[in-house]
N, C-alpha and C. Protein backbone atom coordinates (compact mmCIF):
# COMPACT_ATOMS: atom_id res chain seq x y z
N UNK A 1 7.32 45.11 45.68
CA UNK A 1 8.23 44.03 45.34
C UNK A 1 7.54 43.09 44.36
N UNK A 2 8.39 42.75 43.62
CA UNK A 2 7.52 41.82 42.11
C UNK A 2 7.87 40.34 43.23
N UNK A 3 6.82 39.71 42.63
CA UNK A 3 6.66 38.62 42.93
C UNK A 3 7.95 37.64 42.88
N UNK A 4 8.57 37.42 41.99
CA UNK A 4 9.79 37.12 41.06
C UNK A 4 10.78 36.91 41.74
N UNK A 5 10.70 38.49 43.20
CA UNK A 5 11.81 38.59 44.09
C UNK A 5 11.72 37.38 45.51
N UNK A 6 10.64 36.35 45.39
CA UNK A 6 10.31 35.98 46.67
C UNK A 6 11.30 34.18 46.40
N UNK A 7 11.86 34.23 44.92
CA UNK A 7 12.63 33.34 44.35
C UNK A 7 13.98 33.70 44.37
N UNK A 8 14.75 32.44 44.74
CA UNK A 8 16.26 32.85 44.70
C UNK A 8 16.83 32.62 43.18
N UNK A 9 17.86 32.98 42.66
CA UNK A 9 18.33 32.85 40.95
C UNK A 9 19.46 32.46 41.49
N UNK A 10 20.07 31.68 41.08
CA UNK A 10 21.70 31.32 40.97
C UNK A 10 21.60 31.40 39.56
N UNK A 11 23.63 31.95 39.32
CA UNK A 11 24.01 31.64 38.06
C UNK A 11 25.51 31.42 38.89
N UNK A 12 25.95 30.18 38.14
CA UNK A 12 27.29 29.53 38.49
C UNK A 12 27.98 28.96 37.22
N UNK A 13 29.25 28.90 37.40
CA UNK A 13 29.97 28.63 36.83
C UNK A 13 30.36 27.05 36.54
N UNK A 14 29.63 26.33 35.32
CA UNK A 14 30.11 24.46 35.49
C UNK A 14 31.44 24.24 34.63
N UNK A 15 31.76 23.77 35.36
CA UNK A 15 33.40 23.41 34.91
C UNK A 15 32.92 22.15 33.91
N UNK A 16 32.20 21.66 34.21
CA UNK A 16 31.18 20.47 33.20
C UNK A 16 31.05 21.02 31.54
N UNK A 17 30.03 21.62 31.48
CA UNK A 17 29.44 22.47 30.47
C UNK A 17 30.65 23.44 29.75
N UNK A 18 31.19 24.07 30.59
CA UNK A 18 32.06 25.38 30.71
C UNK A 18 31.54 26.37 30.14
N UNK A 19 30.17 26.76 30.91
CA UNK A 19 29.46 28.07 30.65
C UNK A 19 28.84 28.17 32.03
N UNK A 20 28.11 29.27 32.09
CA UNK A 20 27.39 29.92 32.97
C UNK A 20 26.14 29.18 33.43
N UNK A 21 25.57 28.41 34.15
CA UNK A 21 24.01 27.89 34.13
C UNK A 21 23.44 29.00 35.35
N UNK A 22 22.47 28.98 34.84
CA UNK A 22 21.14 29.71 36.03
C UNK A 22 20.15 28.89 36.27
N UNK A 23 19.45 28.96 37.39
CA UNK A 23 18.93 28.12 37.91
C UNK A 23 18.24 28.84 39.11
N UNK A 24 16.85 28.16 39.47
CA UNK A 24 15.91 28.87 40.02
C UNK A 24 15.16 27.57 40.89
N UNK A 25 16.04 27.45 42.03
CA UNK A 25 15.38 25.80 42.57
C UNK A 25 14.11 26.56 43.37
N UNK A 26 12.89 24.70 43.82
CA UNK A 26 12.25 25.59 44.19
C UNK A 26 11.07 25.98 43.35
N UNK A 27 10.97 26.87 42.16
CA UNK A 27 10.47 27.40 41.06
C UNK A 27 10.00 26.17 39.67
N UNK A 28 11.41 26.80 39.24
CA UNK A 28 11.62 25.99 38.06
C UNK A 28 12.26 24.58 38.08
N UNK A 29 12.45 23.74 37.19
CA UNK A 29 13.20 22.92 36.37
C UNK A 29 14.37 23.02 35.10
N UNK A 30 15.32 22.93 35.49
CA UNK A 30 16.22 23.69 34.19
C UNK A 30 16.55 24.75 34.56
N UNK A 31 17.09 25.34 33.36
CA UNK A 31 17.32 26.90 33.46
C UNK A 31 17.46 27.26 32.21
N UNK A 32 18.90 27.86 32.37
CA UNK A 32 19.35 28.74 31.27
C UNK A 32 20.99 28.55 31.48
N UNK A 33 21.49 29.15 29.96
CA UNK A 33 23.07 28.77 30.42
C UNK A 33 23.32 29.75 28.91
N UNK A 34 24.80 30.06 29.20
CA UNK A 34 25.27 30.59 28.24
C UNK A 34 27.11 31.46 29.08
N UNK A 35 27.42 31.62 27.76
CA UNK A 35 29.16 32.41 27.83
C UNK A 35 29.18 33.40 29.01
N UNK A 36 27.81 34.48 29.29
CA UNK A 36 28.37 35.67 29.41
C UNK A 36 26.62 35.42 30.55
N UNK A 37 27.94 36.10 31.94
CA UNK A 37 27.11 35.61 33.17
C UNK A 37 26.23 36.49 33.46
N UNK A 38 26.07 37.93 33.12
CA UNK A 38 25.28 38.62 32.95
C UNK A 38 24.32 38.61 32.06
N UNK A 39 23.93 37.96 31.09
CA UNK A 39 23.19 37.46 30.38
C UNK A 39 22.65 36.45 30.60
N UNK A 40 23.59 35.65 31.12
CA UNK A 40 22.56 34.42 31.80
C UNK A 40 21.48 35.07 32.81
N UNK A 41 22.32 35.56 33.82
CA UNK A 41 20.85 36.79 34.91
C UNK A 41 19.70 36.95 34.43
N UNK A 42 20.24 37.69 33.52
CA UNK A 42 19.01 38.91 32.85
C UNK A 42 18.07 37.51 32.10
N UNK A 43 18.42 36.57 31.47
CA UNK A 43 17.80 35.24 30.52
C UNK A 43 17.05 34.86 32.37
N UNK A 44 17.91 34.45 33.00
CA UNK A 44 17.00 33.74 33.96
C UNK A 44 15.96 34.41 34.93
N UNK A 45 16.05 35.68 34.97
CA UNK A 45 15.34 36.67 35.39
C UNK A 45 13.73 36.29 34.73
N UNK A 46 13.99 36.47 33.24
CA UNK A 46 12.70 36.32 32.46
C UNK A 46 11.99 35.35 32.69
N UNK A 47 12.97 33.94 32.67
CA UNK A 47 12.08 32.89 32.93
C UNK A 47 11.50 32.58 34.27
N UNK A 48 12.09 33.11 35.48
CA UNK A 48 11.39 33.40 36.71
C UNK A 48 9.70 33.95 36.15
N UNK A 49 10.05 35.36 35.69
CA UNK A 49 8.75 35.72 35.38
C UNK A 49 8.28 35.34 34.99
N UNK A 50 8.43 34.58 33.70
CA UNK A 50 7.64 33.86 32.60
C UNK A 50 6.50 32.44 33.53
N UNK A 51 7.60 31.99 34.46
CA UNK A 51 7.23 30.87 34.82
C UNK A 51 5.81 30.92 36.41
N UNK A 52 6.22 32.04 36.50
CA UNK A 52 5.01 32.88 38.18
C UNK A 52 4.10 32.82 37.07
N UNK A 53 4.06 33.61 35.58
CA UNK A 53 2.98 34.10 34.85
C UNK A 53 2.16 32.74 34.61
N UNK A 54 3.01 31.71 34.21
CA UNK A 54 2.36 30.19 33.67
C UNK A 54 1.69 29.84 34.73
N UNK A 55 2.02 29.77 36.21
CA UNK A 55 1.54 29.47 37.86
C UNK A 55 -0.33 29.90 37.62
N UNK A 56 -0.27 31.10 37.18
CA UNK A 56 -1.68 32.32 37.58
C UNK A 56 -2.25 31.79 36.10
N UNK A 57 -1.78 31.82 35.40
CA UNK A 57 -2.73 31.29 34.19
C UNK A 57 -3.41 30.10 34.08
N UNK A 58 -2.61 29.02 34.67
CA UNK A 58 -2.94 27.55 34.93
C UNK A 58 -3.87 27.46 36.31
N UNK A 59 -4.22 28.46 36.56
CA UNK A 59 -4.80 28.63 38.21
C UNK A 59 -3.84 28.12 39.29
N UNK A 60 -2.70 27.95 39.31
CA UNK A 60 -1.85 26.99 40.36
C UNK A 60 -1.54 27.90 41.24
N UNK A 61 -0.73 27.60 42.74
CA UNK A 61 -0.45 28.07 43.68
C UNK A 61 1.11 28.47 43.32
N UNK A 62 1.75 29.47 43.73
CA UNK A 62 2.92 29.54 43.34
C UNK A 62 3.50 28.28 44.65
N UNK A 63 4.65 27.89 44.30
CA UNK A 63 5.57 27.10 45.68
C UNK A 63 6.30 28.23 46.83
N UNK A 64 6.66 27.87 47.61
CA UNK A 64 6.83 28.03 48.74
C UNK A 64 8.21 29.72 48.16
N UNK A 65 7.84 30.40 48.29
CA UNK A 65 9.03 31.26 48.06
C UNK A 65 10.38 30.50 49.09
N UNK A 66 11.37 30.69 48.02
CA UNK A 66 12.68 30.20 48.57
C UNK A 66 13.82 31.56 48.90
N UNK A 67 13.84 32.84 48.54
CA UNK A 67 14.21 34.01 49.05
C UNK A 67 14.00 34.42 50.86
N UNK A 68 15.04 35.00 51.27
CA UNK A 68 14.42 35.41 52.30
C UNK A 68 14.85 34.54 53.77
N UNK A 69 15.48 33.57 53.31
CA UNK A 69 16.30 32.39 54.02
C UNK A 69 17.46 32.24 54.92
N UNK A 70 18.23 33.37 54.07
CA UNK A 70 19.62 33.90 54.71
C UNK A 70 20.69 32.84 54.06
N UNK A 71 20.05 32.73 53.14
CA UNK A 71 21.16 31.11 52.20
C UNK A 71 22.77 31.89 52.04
N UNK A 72 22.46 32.59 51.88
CA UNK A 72 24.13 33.59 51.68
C UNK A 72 24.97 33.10 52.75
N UNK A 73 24.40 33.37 54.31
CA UNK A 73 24.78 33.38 55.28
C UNK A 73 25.29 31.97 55.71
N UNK A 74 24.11 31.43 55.59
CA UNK A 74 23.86 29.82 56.12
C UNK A 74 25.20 29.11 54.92
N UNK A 75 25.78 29.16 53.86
CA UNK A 75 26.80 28.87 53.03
C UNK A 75 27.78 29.24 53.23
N UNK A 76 27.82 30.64 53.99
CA UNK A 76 29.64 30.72 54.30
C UNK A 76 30.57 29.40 54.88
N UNK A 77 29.94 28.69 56.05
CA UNK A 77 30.64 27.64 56.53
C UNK A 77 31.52 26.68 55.13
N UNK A 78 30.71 26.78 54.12
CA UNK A 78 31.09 25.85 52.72
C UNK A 78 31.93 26.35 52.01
N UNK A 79 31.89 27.54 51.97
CA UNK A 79 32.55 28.84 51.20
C UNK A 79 34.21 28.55 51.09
């Protein structure tokens, strides 16, 4: 399992913006955003990686993996 996977990715839909944002709480700051929500994925995918890679280069600890939670589950009540 890549490291990458121990992070959750959202990509949602802002009625704000009216595009796609991705987002990686937890991890990152920001994201990524764009038209086409599968592209946003695959864009925020990278910067997951990109951003574990910056963690190990800077000597830092990665944060607390946020995967693995059952957040799917624990959100139906909201759903």
């Amino acid at each position: 399992m890549k490291d990458s996977a121990r992070y959750i990715k959202i990509v949602e839909w802002s009625e704000e913006d009216q595009c796609y944002v991705g987002s990686s709480p937890g991890l990152i700051f920001g994201g990524c955003h764009g038209d086409d929500e599968k592209v946003v994925f695959d864009e925020l995918c990278r910067i997951v990686d990109e951003a574990i890679d910056l963690y190990r280069k800077d000597g830092k600890p990665l944060p607390p993996p946020t995967s693995g939670r059952d957040l799917v589950n624990k959100m139906q009540p909201v759903a």
